[in-house]
PDB file of N, CA and C in Angstrom:
ATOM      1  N   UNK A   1       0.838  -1.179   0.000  1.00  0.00           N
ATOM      2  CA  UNK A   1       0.000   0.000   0.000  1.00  0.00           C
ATOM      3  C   UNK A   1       0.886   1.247   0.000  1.00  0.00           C
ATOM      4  N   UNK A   2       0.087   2.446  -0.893  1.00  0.00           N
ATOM      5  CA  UNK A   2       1.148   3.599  -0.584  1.00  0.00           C
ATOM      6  C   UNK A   2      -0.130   4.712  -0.565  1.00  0.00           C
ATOM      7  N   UNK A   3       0.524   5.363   0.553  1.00  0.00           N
ATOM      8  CA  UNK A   3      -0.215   6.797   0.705  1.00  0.00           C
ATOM      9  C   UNK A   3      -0.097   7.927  -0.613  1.00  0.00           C
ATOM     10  N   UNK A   4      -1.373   8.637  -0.621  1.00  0.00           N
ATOM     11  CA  UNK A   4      -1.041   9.724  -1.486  1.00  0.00           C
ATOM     12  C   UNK A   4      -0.169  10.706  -1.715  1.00  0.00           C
ATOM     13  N   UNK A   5       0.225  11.106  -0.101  1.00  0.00           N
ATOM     14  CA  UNK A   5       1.242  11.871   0.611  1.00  0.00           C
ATOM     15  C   UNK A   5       2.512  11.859  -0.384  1.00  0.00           C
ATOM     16  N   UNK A   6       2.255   9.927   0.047  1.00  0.00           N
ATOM     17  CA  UNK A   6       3.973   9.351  -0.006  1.00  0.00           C
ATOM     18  C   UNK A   6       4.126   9.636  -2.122  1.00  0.00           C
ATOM     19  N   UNK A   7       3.074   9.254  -2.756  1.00  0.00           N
ATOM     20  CA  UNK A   7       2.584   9.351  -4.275  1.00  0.00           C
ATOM     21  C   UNK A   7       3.718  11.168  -4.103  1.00  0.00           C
ATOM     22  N   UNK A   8       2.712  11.571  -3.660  1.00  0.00           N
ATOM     23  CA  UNK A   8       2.936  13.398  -4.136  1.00  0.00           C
ATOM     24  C   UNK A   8       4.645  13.853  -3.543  1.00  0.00           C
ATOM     25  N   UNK A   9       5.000  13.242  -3.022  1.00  0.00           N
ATOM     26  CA  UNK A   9       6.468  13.335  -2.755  1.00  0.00           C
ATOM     27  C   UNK A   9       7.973  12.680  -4.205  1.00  0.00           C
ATOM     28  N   UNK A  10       7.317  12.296  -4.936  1.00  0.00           N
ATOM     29  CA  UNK A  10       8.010  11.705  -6.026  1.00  0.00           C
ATOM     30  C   UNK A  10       8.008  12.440  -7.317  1.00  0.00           C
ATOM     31  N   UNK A  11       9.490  12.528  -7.651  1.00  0.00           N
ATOM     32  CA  UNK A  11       9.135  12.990  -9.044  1.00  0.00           C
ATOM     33  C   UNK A  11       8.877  11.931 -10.237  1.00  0.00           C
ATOM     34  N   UNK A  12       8.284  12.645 -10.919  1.00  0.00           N
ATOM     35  CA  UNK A  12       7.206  11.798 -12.325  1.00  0.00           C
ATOM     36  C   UNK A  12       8.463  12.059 -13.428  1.00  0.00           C
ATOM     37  N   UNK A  13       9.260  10.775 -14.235  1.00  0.00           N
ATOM     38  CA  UNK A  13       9.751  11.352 -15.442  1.00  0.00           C
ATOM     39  C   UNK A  13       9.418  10.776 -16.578  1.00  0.00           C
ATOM     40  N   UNK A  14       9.430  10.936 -17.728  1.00  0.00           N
ATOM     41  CA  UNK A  14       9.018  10.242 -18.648  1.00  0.00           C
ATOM     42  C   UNK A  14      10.324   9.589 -19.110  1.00  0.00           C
ATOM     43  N   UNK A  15      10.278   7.980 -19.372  1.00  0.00           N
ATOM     44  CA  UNK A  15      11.183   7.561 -19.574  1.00  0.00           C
ATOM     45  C   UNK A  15      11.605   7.727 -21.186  1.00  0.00           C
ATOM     46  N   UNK A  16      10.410   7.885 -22.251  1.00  0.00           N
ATOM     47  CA  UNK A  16      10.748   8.354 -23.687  1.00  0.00           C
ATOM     48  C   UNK A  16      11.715   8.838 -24.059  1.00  0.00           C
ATOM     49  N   UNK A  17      12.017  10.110 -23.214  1.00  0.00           N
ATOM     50  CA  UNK A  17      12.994  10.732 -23.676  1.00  0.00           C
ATOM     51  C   UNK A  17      13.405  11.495 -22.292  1.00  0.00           C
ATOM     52  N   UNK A  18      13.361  11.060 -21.282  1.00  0.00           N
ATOM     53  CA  UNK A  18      14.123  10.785 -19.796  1.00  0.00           C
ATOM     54  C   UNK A  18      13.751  12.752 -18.976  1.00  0.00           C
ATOM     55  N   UNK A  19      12.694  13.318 -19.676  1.00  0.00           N
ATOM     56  CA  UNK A  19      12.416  14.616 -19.085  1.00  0.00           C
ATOM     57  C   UNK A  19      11.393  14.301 -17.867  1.00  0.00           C
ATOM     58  N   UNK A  20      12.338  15.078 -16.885  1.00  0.00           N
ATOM     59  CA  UNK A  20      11.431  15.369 -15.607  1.00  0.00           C
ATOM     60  C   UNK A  20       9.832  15.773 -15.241  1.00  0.00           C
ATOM     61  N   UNK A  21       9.020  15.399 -14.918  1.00  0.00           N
ATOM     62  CA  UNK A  21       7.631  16.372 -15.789  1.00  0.00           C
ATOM     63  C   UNK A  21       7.275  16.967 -14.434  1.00  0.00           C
ATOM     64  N   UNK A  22       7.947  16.653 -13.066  1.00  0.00           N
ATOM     65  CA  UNK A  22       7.376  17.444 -12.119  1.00  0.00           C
ATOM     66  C   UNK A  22       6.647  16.183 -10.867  1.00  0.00           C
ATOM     67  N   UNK A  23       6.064  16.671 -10.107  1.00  0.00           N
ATOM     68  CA  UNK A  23       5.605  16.106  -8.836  1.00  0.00           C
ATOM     69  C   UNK A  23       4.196  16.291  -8.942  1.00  0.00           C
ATOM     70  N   UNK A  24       3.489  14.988  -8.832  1.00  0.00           N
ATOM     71  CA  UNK A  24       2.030  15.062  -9.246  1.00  0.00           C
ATOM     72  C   UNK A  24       1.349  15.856  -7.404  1.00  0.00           C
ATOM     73  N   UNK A  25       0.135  16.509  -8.221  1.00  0.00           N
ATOM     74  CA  UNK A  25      -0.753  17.653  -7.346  1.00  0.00           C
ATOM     75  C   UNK A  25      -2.165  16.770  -7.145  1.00  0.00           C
ATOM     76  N   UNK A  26      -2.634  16.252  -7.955  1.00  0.00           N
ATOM     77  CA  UNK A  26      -3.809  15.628  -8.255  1.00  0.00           C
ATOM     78  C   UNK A  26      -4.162  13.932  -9.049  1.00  0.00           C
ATOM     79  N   UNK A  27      -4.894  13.486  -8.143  1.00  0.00           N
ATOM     80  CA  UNK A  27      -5.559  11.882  -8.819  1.00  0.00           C
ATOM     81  C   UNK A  27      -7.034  12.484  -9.869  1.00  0.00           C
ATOM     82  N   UNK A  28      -6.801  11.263 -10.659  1.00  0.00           N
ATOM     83  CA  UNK A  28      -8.368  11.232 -11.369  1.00  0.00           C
ATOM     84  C   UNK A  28      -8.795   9.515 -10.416  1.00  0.00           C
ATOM     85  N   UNK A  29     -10.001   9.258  -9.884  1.00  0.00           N
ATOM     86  CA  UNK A  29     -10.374   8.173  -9.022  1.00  0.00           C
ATOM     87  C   UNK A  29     -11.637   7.952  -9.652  1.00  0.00           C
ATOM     88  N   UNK A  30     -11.688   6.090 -10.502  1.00  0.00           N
ATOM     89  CA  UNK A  30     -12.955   6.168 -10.684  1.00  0.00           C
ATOM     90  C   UNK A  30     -13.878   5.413  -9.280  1.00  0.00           C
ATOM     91  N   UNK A  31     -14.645   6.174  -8.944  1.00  0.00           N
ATOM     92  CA  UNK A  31     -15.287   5.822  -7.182  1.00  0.00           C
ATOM     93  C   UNK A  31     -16.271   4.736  -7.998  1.00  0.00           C
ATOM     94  N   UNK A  32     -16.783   4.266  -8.867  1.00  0.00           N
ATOM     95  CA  UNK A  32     -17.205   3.446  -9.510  1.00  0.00           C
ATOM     96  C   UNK A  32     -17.061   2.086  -9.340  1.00  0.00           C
ATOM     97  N   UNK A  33     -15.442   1.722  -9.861  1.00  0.00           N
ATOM     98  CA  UNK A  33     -14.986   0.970  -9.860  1.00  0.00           C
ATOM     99  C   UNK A  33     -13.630   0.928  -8.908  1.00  0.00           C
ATOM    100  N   UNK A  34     -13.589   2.218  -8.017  1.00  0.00           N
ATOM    101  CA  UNK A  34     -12.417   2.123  -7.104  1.00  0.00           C
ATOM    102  C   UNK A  34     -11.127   1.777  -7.011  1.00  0.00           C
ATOM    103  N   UNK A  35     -10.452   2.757  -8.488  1.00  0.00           N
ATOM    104  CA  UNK A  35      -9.263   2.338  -8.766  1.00  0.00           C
ATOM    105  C   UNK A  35      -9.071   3.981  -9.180  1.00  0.00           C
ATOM    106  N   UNK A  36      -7.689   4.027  -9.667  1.00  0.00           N
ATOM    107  CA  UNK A  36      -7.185   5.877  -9.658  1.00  0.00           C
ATOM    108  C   UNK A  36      -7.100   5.540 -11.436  1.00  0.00           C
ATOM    109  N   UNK A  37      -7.382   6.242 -12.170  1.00  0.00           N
ATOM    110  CA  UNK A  37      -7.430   6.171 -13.468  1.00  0.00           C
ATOM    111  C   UNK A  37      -6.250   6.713 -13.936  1.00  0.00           C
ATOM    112  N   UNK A  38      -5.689   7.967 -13.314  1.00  0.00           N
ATOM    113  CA  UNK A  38      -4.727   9.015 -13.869  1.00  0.00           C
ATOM    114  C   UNK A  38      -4.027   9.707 -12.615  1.00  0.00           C
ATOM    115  N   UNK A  39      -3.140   9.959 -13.389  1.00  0.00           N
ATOM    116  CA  UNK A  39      -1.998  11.393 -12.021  1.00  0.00           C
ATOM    117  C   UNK A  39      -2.034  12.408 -13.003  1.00  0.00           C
ATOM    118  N   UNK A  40      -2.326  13.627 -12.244  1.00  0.00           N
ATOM    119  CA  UNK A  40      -2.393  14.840 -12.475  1.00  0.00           C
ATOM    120  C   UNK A  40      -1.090  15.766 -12.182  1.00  0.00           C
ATOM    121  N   UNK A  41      -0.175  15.829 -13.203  1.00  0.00           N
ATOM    122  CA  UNK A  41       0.773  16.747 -12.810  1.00  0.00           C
ATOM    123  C   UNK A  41       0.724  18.586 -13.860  1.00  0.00           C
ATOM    124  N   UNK A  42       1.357  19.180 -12.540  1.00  0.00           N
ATOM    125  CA  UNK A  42       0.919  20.806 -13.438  1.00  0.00           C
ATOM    126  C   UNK A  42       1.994  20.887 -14.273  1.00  0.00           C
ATOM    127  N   UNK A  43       1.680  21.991 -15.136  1.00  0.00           N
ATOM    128  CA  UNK A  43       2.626  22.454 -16.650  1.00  0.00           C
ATOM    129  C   UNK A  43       3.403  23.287 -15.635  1.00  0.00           C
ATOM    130  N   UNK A  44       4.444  23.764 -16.564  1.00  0.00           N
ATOM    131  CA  UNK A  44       5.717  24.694 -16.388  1.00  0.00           C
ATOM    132  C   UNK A  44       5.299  25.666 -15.393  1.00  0.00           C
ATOM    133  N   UNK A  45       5.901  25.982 -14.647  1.00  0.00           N
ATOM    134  CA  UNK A  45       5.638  27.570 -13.330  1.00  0.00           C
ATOM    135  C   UNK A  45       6.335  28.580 -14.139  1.00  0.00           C
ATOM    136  N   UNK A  46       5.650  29.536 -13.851  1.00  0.00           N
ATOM    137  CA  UNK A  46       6.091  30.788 -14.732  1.00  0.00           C
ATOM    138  C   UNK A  46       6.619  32.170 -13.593  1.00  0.00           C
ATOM    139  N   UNK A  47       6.501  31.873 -12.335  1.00  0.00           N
ATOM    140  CA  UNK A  47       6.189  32.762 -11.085  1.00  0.00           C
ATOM    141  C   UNK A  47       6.725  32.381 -10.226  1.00  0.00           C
ATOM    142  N   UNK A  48       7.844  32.268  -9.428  1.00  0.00           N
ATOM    143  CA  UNK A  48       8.882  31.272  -8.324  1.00  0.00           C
ATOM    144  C   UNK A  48       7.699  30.034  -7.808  1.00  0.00           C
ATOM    145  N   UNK A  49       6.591  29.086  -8.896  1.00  0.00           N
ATOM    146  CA  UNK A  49       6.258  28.145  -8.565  1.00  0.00           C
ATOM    147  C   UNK A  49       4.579  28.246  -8.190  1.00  0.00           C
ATOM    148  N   UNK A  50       4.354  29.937  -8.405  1.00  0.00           N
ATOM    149  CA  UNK A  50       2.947  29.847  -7.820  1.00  0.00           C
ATOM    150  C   UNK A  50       2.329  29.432  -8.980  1.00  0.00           C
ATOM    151  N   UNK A  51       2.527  30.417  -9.998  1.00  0.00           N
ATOM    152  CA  UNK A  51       1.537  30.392 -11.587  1.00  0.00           C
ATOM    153  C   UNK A  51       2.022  29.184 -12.463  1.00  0.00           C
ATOM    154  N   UNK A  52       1.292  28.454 -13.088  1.00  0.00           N
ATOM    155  CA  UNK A  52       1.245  27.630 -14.008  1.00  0.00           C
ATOM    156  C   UNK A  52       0.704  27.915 -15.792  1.00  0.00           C
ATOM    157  N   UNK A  53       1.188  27.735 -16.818  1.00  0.00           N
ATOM    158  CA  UNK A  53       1.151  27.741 -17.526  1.00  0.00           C
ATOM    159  C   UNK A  53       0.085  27.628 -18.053  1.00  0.00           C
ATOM    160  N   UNK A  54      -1.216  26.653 -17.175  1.00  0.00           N
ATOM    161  CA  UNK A  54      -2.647  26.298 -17.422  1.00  0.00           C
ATOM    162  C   UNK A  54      -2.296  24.905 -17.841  1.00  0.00           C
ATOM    163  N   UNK A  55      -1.274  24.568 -18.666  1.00  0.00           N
ATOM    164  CA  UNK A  55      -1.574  23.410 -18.967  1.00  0.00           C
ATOM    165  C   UNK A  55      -0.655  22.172 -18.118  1.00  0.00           C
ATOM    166  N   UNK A  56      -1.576  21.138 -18.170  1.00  0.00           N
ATOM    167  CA  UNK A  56      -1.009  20.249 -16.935  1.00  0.00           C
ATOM    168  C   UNK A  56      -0.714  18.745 -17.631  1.00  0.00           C
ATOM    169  N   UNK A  57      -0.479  17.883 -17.143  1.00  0.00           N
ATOM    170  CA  UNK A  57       0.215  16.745 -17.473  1.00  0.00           C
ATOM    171  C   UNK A  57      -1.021  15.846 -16.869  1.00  0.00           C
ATOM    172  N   UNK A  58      -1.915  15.151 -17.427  1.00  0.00           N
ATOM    173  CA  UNK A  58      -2.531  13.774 -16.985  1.00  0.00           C
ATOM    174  C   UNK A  58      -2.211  12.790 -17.770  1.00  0.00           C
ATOM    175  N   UNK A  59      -1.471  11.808 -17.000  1.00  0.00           N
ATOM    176  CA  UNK A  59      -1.109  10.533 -17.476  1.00  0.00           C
ATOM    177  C   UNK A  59      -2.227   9.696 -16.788  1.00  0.00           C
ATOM    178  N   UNK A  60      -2.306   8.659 -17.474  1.00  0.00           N
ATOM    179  CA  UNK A  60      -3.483   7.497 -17.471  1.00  0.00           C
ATOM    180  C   UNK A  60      -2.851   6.673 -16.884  1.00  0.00           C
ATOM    181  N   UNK A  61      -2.959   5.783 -15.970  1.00  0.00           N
ATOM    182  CA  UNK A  61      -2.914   4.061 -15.227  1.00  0.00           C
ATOM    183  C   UNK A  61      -1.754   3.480 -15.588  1.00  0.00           C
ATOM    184  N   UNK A  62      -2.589   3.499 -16.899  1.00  0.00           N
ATOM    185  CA  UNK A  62      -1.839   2.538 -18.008  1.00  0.00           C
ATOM    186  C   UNK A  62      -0.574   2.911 -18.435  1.00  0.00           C
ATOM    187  N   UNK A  63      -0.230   3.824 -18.335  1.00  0.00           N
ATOM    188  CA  UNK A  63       1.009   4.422 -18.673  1.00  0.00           C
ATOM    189  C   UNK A  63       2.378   4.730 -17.869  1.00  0.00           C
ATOM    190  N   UNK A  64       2.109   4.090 -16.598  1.00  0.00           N
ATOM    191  CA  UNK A  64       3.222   4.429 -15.400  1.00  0.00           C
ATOM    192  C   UNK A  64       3.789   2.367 -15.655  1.00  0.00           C
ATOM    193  N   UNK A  65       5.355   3.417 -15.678  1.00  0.00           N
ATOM    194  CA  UNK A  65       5.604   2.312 -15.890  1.00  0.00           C
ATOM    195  C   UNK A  65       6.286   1.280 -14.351  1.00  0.00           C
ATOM    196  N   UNK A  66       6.753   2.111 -14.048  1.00  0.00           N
ATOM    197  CA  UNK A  66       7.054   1.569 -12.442  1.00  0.00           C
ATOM    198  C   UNK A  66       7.164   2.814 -11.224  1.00  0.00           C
ATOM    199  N   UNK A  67       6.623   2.280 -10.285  1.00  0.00           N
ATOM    200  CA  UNK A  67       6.312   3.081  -8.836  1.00  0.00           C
ATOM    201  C   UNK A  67       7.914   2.971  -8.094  1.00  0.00           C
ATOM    202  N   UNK A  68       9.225   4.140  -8.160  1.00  0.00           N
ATOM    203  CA  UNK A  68      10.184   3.133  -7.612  1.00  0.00           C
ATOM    204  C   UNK A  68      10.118   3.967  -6.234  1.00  0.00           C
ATOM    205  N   UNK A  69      10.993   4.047  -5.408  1.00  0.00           N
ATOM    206  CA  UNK A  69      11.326   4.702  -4.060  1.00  0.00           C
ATOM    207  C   UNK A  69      11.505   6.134  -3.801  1.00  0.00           C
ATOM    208  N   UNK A  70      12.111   6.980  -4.956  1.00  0.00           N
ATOM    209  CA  UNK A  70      12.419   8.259  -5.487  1.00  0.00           C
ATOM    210  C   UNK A  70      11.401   8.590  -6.468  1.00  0.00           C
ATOM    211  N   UNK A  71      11.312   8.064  -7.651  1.00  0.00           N
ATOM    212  CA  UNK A  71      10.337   8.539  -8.654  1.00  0.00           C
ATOM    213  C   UNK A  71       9.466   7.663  -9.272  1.00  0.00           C
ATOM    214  N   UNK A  72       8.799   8.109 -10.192  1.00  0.00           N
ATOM    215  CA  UNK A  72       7.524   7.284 -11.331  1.00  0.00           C
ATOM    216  C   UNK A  72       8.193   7.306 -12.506  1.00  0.00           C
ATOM    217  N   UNK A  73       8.028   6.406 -12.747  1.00  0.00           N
ATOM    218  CA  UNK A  73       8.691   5.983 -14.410  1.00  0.00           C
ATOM    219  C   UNK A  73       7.379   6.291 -15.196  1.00  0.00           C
ATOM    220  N   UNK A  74       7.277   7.219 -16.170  1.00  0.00           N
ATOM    221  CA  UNK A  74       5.893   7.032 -16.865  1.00  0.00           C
ATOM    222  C   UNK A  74       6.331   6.575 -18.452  1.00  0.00           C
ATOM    223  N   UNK A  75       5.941   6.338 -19.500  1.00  0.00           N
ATOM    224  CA  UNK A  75       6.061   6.093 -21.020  1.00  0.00           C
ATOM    225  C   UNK A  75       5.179   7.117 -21.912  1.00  0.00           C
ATOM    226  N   UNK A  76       5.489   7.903 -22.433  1.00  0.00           N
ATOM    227  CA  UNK A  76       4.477   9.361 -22.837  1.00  0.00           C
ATOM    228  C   UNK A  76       5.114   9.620 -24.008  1.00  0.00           C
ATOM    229  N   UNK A  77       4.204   9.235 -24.939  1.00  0.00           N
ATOM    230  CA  UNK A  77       4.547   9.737 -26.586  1.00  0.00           C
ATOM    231  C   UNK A  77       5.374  10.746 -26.900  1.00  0.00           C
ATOM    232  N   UNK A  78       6.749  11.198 -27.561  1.00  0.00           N
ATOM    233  CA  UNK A  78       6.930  12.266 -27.350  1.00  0.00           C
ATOM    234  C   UNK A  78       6.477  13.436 -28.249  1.00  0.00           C
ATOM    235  N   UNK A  79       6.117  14.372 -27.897  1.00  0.00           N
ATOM    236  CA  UNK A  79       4.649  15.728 -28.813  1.00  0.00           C
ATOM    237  C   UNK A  79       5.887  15.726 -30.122  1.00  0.00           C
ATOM    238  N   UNK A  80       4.568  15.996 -31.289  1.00  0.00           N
ATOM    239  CA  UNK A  80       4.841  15.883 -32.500  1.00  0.00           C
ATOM    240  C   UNK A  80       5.196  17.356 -32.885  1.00  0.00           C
ATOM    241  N   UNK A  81       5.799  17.947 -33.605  1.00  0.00           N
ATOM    242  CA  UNK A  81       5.726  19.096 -34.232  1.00  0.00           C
ATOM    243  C   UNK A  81       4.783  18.903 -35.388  1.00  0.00           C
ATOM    244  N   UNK A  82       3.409  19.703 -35.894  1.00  0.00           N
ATOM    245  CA  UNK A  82       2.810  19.114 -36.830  1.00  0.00           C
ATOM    246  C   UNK A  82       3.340  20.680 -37.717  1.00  0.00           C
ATOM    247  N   UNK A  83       3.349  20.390 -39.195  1.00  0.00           N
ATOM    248  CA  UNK A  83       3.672  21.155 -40.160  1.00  0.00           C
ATOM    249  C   UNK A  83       2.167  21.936 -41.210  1.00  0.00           C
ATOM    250  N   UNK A  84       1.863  22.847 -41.178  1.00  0.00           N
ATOM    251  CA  UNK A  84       0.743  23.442 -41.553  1.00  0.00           C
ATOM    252  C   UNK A  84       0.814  22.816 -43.321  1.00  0.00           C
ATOM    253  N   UNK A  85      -0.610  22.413 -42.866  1.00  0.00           N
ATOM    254  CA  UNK A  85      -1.259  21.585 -44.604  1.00  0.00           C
ATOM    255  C   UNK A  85      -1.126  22.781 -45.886  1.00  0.00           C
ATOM    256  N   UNK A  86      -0.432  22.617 -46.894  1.00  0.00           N
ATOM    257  CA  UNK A  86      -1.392  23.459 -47.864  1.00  0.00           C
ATOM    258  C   UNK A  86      -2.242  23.205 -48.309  1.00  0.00           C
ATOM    259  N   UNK A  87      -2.958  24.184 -48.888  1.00  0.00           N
ATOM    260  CA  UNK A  87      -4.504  24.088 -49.465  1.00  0.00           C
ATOM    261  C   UNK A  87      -4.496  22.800 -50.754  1.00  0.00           C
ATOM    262  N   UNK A  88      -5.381  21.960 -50.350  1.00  0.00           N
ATOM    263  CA  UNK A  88      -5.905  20.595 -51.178  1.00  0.00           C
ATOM    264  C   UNK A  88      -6.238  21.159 -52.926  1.00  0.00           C
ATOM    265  N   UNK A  89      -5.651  20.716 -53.557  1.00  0.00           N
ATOM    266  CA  UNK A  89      -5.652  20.840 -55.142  1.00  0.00           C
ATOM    267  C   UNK A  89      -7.205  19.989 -55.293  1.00  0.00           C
ATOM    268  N   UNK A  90      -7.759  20.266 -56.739  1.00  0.00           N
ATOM    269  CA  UNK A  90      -9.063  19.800 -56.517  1.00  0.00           C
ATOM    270  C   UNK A  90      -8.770  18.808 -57.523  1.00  0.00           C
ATOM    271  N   UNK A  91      -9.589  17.752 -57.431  1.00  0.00           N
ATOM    272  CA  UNK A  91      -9.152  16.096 -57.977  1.00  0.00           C
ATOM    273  C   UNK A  91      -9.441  16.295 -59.761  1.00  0.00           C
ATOM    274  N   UNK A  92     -10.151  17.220 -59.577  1.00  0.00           N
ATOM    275  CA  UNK A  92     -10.684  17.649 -61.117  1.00  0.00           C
ATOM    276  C   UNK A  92     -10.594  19.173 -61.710  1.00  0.00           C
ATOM    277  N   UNK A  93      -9.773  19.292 -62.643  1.00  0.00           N
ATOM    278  CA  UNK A  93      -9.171  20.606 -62.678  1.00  0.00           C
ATOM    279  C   UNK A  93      -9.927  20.894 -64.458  1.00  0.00           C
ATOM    280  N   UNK A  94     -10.660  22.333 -64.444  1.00  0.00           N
ATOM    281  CA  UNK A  94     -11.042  22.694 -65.712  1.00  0.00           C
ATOM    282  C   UNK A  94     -10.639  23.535 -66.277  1.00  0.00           C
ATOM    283  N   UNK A  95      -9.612  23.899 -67.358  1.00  0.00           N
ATOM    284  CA  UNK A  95      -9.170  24.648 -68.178  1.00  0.00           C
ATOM    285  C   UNK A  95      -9.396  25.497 -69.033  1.00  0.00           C
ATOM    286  N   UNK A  96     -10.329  26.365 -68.677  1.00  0.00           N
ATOM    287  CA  UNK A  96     -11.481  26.789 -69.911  1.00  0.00           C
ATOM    288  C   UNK A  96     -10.415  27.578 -70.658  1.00  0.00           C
ATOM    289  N   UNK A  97      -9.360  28.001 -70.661  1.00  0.00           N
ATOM    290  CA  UNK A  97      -8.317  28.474 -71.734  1.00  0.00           C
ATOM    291  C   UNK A  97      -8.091  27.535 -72.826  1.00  0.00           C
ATOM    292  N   UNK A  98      -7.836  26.841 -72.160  1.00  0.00           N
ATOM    293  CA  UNK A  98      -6.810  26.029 -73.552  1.00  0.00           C
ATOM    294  C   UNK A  98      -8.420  25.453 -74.346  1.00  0.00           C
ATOM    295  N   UNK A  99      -9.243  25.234 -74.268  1.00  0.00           N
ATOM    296  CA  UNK A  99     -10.206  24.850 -74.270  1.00  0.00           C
ATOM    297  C   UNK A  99     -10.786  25.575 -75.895  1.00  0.00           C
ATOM    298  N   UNK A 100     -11.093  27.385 -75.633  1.00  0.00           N
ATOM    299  CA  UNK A 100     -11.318  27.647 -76.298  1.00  0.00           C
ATOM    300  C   UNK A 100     -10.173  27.972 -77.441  1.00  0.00           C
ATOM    301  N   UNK A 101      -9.071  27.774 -77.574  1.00  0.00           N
ATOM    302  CA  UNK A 101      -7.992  27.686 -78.517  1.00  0.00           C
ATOM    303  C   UNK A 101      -7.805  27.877 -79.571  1.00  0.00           C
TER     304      UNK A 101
END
């Protein structure tokens, strides 16, 4: 058994690519089925630790990979850079130039 206490005293890293993500603040608990679904850790501090970025870190269950003595091993995709689409060419293109010729 481990206390929440003892949970919120550990740092969380992602083993993907071995970055620290911080010390979880918050559980997701389904009271349902009485198991913790997720750890809730906060985004970047912007303020000696008060302010947060807004965005926060929830990892799922399923994704911690081991509970050790010091920290949480988690496995977390690492974020994609996505590249802006250009505009879709149309499958059928009409030439009315060459057309009238």
């Amino acid at each position: 058994m481990i206390k929440i206490s003892e949970l919120q005293a550990k740092d969380v890293v992602n083993v993907s690519d071995g970055r620290k993500l911080g010390q979880i603040y918050d559980l997701e608990i389904d009271l349902r089925l009485g198991k913790v679904k997720s750890l809730i850790i906060p985004g970047e501090s912007r303020l000696f630790g008060l302010f947060t970025g807004g965005k926060e870190w929830v990892i799922p269950w399923s994704q911690i990979v081991r509970i050790g003595a010091d920290v949480i091993l988690v496995r977390l995709e690492p974020r994609r850079e996505y590249e802006e689409v250009p505009e879709p060419r149309p499958l059928l293109s009409t030439n009315l130039d060459s057309e009238k010729g």
